[in-house]
Protein backbone atom coordinates (compact mmCIF):
# COMPACT_ATOMS: atom_id res chain seq x y z
CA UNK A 1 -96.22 25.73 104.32
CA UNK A 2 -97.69 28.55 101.87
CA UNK A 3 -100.19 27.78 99.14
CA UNK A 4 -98.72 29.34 96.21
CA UNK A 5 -101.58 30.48 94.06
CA UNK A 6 -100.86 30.54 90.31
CA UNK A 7 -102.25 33.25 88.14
CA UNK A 8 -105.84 32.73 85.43
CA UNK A 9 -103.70 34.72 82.96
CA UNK A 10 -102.59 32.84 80.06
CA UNK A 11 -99.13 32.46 79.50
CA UNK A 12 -99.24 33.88 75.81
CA UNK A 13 -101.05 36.94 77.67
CA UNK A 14 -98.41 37.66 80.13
CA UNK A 15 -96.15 37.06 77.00
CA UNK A 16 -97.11 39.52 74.92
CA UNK A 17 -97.55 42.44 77.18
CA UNK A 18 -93.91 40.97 78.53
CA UNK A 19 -92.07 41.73 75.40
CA UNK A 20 -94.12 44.81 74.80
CA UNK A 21 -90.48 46.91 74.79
CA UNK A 22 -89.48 44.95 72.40
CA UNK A 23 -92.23 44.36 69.86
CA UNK A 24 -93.29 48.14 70.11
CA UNK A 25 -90.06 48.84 68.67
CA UNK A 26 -89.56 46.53 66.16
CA UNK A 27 -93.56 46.53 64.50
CA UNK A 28 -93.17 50.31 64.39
CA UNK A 29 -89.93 50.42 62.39
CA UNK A 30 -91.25 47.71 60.56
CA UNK A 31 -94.79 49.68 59.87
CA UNK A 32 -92.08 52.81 59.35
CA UNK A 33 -90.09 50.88 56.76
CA UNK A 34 -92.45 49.51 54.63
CA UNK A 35 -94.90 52.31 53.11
CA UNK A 36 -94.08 51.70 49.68
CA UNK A 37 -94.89 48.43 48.27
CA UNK A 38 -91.66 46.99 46.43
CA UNK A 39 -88.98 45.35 49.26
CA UNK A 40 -85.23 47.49 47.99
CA UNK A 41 -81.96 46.84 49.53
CA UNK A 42 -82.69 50.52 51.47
CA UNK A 43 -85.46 48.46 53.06
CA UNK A 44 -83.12 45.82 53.87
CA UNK A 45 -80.44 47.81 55.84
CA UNK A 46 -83.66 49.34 57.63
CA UNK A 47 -84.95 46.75 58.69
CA UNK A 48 -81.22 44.81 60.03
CA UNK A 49 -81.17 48.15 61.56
CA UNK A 50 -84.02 47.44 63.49
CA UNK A 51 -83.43 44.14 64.41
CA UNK A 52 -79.95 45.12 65.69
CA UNK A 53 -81.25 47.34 67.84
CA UNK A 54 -83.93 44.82 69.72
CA UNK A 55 -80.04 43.19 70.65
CA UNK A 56 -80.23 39.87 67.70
CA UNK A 57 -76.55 40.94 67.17
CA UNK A 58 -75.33 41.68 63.76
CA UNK A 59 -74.82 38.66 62.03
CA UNK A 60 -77.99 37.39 63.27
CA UNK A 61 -79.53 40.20 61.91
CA UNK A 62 -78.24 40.11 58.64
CA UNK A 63 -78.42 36.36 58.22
CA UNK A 64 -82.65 37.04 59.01
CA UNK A 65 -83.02 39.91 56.49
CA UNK A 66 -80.65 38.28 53.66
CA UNK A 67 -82.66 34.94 53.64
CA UNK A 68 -86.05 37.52 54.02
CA UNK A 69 -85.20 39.70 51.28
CA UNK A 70 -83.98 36.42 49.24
CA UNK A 71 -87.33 35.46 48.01
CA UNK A 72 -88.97 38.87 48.03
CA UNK A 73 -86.70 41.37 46.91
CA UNK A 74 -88.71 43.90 44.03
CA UNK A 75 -91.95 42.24 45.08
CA UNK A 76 -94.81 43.68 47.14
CA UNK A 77 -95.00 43.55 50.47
CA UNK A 78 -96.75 44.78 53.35
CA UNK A 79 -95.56 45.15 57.19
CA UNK A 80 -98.15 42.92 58.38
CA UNK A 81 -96.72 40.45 55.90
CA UNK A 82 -93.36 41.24 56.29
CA UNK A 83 -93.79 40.79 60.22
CA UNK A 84 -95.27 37.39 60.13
CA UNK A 85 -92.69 36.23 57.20
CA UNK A 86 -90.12 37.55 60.12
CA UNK A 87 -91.69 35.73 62.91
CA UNK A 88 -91.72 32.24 61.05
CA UNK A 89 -88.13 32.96 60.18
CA UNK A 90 -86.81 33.89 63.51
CA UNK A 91 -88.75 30.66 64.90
CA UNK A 92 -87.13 28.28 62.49
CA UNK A 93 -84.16 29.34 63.56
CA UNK A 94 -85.50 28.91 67.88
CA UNK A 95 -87.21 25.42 67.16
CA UNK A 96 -83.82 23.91 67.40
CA UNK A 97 -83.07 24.97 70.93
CA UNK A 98 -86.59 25.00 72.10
CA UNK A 99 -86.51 22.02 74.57
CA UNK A 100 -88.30 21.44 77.67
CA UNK A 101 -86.73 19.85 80.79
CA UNK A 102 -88.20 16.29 81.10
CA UNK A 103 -88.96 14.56 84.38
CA UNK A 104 -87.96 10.97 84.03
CA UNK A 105 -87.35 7.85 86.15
CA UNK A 106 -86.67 4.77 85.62
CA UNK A 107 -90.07 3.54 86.50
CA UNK A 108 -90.90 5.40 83.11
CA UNK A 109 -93.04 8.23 84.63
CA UNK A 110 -92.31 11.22 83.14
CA UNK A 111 -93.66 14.98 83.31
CA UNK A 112 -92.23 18.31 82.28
CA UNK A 113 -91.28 20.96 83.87
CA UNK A 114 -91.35 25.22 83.21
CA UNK A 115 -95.15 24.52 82.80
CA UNK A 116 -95.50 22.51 79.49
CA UNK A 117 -98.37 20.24 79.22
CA UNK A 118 -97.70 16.60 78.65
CA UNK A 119 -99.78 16.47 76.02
CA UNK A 120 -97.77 19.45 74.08
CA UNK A 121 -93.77 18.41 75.11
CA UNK A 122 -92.12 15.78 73.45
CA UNK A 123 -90.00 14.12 75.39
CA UNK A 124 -86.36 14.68 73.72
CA UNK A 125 -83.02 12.73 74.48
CA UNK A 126 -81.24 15.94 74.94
CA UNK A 127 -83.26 17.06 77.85
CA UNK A 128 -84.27 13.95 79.69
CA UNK A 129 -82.66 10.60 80.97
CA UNK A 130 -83.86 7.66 82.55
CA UNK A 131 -81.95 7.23 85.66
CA UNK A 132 -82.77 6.43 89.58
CA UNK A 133 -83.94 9.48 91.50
CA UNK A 134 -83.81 11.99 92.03
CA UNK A 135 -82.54 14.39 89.17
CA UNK A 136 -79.56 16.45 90.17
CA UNK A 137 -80.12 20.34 88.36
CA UNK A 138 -77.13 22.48 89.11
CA UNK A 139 -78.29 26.36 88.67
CA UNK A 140 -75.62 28.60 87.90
CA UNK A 141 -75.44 32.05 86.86
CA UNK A 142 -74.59 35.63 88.04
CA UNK A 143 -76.00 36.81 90.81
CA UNK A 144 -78.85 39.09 90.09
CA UNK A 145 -79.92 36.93 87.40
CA UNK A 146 -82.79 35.84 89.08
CA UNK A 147 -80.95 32.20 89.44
CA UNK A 148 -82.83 31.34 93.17
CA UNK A 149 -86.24 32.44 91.92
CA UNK A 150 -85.84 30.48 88.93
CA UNK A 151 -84.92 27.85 91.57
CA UNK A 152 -88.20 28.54 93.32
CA UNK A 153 -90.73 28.64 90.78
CA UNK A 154 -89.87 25.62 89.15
CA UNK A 155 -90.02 24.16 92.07
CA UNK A 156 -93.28 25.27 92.49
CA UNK A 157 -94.82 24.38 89.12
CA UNK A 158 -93.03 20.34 89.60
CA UNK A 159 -94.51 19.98 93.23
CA UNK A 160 -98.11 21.51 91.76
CA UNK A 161 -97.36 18.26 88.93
CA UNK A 162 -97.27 16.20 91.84
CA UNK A 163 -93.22 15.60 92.08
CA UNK A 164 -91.08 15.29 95.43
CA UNK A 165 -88.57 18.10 94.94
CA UNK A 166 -85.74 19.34 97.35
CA UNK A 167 -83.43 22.32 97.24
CA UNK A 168 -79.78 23.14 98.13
CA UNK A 169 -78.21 26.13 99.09
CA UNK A 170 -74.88 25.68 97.75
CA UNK A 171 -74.17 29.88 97.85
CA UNK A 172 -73.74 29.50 101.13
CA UNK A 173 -71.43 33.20 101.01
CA UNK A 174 -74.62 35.82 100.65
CA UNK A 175 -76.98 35.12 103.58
CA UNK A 176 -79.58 36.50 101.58
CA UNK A 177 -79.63 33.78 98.65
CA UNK A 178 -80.21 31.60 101.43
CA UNK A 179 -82.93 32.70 103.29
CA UNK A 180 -84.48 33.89 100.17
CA UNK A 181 -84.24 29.91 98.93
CA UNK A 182 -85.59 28.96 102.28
CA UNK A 183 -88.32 31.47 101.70
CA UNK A 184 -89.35 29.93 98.22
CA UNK A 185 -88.87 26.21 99.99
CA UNK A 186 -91.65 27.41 102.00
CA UNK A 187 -93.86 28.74 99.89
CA UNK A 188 -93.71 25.48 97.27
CA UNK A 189 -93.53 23.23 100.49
CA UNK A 190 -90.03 21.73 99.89
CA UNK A 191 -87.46 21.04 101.99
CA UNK A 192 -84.01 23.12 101.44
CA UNK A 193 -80.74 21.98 102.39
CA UNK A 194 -78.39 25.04 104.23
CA UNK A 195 -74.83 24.93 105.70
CA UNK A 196 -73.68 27.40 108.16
CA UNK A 197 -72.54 31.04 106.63
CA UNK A 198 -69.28 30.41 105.03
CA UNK A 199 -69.40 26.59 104.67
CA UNK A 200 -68.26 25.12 101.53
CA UNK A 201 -70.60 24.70 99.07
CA UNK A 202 -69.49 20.98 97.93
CA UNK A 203 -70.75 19.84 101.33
CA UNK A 204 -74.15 21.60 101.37
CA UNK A 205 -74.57 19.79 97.91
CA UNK A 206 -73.51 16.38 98.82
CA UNK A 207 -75.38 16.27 102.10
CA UNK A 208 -78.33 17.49 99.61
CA UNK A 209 -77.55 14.22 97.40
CA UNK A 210 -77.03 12.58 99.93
CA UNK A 211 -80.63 13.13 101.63
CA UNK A 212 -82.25 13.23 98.51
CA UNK A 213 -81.32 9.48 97.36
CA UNK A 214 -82.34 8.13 100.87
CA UNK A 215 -85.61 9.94 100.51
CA UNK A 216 -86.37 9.21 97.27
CA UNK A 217 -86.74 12.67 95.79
CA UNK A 218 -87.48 13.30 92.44
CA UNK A 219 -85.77 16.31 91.42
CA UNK A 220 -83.01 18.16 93.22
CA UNK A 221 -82.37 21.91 92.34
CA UNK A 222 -78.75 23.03 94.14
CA UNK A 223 -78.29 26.53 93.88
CA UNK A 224 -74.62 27.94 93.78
CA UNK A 225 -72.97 30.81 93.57
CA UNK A 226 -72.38 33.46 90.57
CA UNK A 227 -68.98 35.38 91.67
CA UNK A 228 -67.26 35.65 88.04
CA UNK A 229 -64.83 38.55 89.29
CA UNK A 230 -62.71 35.39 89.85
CA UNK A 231 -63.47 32.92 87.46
CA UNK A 232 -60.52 30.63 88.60
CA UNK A 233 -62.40 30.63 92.23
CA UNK A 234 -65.57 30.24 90.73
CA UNK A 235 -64.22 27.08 88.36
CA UNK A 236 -62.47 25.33 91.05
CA UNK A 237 -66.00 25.66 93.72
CA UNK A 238 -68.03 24.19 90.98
CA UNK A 239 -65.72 21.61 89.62
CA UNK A 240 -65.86 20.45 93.79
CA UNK A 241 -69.59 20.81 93.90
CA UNK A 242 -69.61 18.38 90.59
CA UNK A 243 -67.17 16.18 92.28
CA UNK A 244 -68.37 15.24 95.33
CA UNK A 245 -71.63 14.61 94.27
CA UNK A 246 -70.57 11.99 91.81
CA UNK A 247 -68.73 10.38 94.55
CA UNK A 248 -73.32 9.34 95.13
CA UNK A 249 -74.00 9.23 91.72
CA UNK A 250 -72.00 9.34 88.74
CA UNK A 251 -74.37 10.78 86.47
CA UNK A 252 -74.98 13.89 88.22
CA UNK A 253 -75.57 16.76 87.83
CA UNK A 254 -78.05 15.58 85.13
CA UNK A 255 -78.56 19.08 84.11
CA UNK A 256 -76.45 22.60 84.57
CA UNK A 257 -78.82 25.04 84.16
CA UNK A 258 -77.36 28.93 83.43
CA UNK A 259 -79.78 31.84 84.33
CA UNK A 260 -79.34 34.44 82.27
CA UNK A 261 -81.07 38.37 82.67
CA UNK A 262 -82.46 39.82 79.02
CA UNK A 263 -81.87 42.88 80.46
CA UNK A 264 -78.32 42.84 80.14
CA UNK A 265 -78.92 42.37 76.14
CA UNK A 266 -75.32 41.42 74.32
CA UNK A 267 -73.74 40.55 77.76
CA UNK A 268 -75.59 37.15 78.37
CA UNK A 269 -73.31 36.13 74.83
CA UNK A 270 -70.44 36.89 77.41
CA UNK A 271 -71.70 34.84 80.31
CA UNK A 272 -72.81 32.15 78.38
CA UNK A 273 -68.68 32.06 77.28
CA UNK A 274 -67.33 32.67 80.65
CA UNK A 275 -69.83 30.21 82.49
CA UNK A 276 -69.23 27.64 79.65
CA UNK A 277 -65.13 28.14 80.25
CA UNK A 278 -65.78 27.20 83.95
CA UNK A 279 -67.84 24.30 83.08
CA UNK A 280 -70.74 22.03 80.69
CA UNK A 281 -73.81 24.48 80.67
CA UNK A 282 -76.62 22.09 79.41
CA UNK A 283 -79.31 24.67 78.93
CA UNK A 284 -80.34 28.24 79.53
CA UNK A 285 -83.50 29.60 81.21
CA UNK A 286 -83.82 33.51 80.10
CA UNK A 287 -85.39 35.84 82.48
CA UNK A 288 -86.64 39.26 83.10
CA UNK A 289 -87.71 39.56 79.18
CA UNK A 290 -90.38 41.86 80.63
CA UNK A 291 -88.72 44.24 81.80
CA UNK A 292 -86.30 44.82 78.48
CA UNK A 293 -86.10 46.24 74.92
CA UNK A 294 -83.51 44.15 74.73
CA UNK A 295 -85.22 40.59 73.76
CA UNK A 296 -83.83 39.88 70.60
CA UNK A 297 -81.07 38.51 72.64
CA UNK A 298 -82.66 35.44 72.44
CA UNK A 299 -81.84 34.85 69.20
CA UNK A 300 -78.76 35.75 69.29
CA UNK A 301 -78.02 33.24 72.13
CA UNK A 302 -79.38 30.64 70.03
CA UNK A 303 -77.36 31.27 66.94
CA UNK A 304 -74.07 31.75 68.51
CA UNK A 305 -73.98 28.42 70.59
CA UNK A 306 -77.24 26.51 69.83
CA UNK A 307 -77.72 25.30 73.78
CA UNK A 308 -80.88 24.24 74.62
CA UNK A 309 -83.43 27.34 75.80
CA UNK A 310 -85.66 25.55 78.67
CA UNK A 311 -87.15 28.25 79.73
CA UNK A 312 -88.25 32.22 79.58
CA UNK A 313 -89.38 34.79 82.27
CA UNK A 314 -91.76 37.64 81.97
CA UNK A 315 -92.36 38.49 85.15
CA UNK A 316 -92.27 37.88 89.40
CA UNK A 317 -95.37 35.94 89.36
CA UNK A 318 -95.08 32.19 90.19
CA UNK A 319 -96.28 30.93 86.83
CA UNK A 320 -93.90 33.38 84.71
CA UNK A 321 -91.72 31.33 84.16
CA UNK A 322 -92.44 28.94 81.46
CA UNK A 323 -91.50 26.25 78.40
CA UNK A 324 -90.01 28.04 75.86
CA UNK A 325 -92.51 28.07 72.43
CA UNK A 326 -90.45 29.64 69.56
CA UNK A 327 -93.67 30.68 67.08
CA UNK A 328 -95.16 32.46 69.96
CA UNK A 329 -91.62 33.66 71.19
CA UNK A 330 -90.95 35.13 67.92
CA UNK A 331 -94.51 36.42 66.70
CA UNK A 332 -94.86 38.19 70.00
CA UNK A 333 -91.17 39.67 69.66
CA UNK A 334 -92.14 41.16 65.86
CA UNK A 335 -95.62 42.50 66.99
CA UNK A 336 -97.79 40.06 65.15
């Protein structure tokens, strides 16, 4: 097995030059709106303007800069000020959703995962459960989402915190999601579950149960498919998948995870819908905010259906994936 070898770099590092795209364009039409010193309701449309276009949507937008310009309106104000007065509104509105996945047993042990520190994530009722092992996460999402590295790297992180962890490839249709699982199994040193090409996906997943209970496994990641040309298709393979492995334990899946790209900006609003029509999304893991202008999305997301945000992506390095902290989220995203 590979050693995988995470990265010296701070997080908040890799975070900040991650939503570069993003920030750049915000602080400088913040810096742009606010040369003269009294806030106006020109200022105001500017600045909704701006946050519009970094992809918060327009009611989020205009919810941020009414309750901003509520208590400053015709008083002074600078854009440094202005951007931190942003940043602690925008994060009021993330610490809601801001919840790490918890690691739990029912010997009590507990850890958490998208590399939080114990000593920083408080273990919420939302996120974690007390059951017998192993923890069933169902990833779903569209393919190209980055859904099997997501797979991988958490995978990674939980083994490096000492955990058993197994993986399932339940899109058993693209040879390459396979093999690429089977490639991240390797690196993080944990076994994956594979069915022949073709095979149906509800099998792969119970034999991955299956195994995982009589090997006492602590987490179990089962990656599926993310076909939504055909969402009927798509319902009816998951609803299976959910099915038959309940048929081993009837609390599982514990968690349904849905990957979502930044990139795509307003369109991860849609997929949330169409993923939540098909079935009970318990949290979101954001990825590829690197690579975007487009992060404001995140906001959005959590103002339009106030699901739990596990976890954020800013890049293809191991340990780039990581807890979700709003303040920092939302300071970085404003340039502060």
């Amino acid at each position: 097995m590979g050693e995988v070898k995470f990265s010296a770099m701070s997080f908040f590092s890799r975070l900040t030059s991650g939503l570069s795209k993003t920030s750049s364009g915000i602080s400088e039409g913040i810096s742009a709106i606010f040369t003269k010193s009294r806030l106006d309701d020109a200022m105001l449309e500017e600045l909704e303007e701006v946050l519009i276009a970094a992809d918060m949507g327009a009611a989020t937008a205009a919810s941020i800069v009414a309750e901003f310009g509520k208590e400053r309106f015709d008083k002074d104000i600078s854009a440094d000020d202005a951007k931190e007065a942003l940043a602690q509104l925008i994060a009021a509105r993330l610490k809601a959703v801001a919840v790490p996945i918890v690691i739990g047993s029912s010997c009590g042990m507990q850890s958490v995962s998208a590399g939080s520190h114990e000593e920083d994530a408080v273990p919420d009722a939302t996120a974690s459960s007390q059951h017998d092992n192993p923890l069933v996460i169902l990833m779903i999402g569209v393919n190209g989402n980055g859904k099997t590295t997501s797979i991988g790297k958490l995978a990674a992180q939980l083994k490096a915190q000492g955990k058993s962890v197994m993986l399932a490839a339940g899109d058993t249709f693209r040879a390459a999601a396979v093999e690429q699982l089977k490639g991240w199994g390797q690196r993080a040193g944990c076994e994956v579950i594979t069915g022949a090409q073709g095979a149906d996906p509800a099998s792969v997943a119970y034999a991955a149960v299956e195994k995982a209970h009589s090997d006492g496994v602590d987490v179990l990641m089962i990656d599926t498919a993310g076909r939504l040309q055909n969402k009927q298709n798509l319902m009816a393979e998951l609803e299976k998948i959910i099915k038959v492995i309940r048929k081993i334990d009837d609390t599982a899946p514990h968690h349904i995870l849905l990957v979502l790209d930044a990139t795509t900006g307003q369109n991860a609003l849609s997929q949330v819908k169409a993923f939540s029509d098909v079935t009970d999304v318990t949290g979101l893991i954001v990825t590829k905010l690197d690579g975007t202008a487009k992060a404001g999305v995140v906001v959005a997301l959590a103002a339009h259906y106030g699901l739990p945000i596990h976890a954020i992506g800013v890049g293809e390095g191991i340990d780039d994936l990581q807890a979700f902290e709003p303040l920092d989220f939302a300071r970085n995203l404003v340039g502060c």
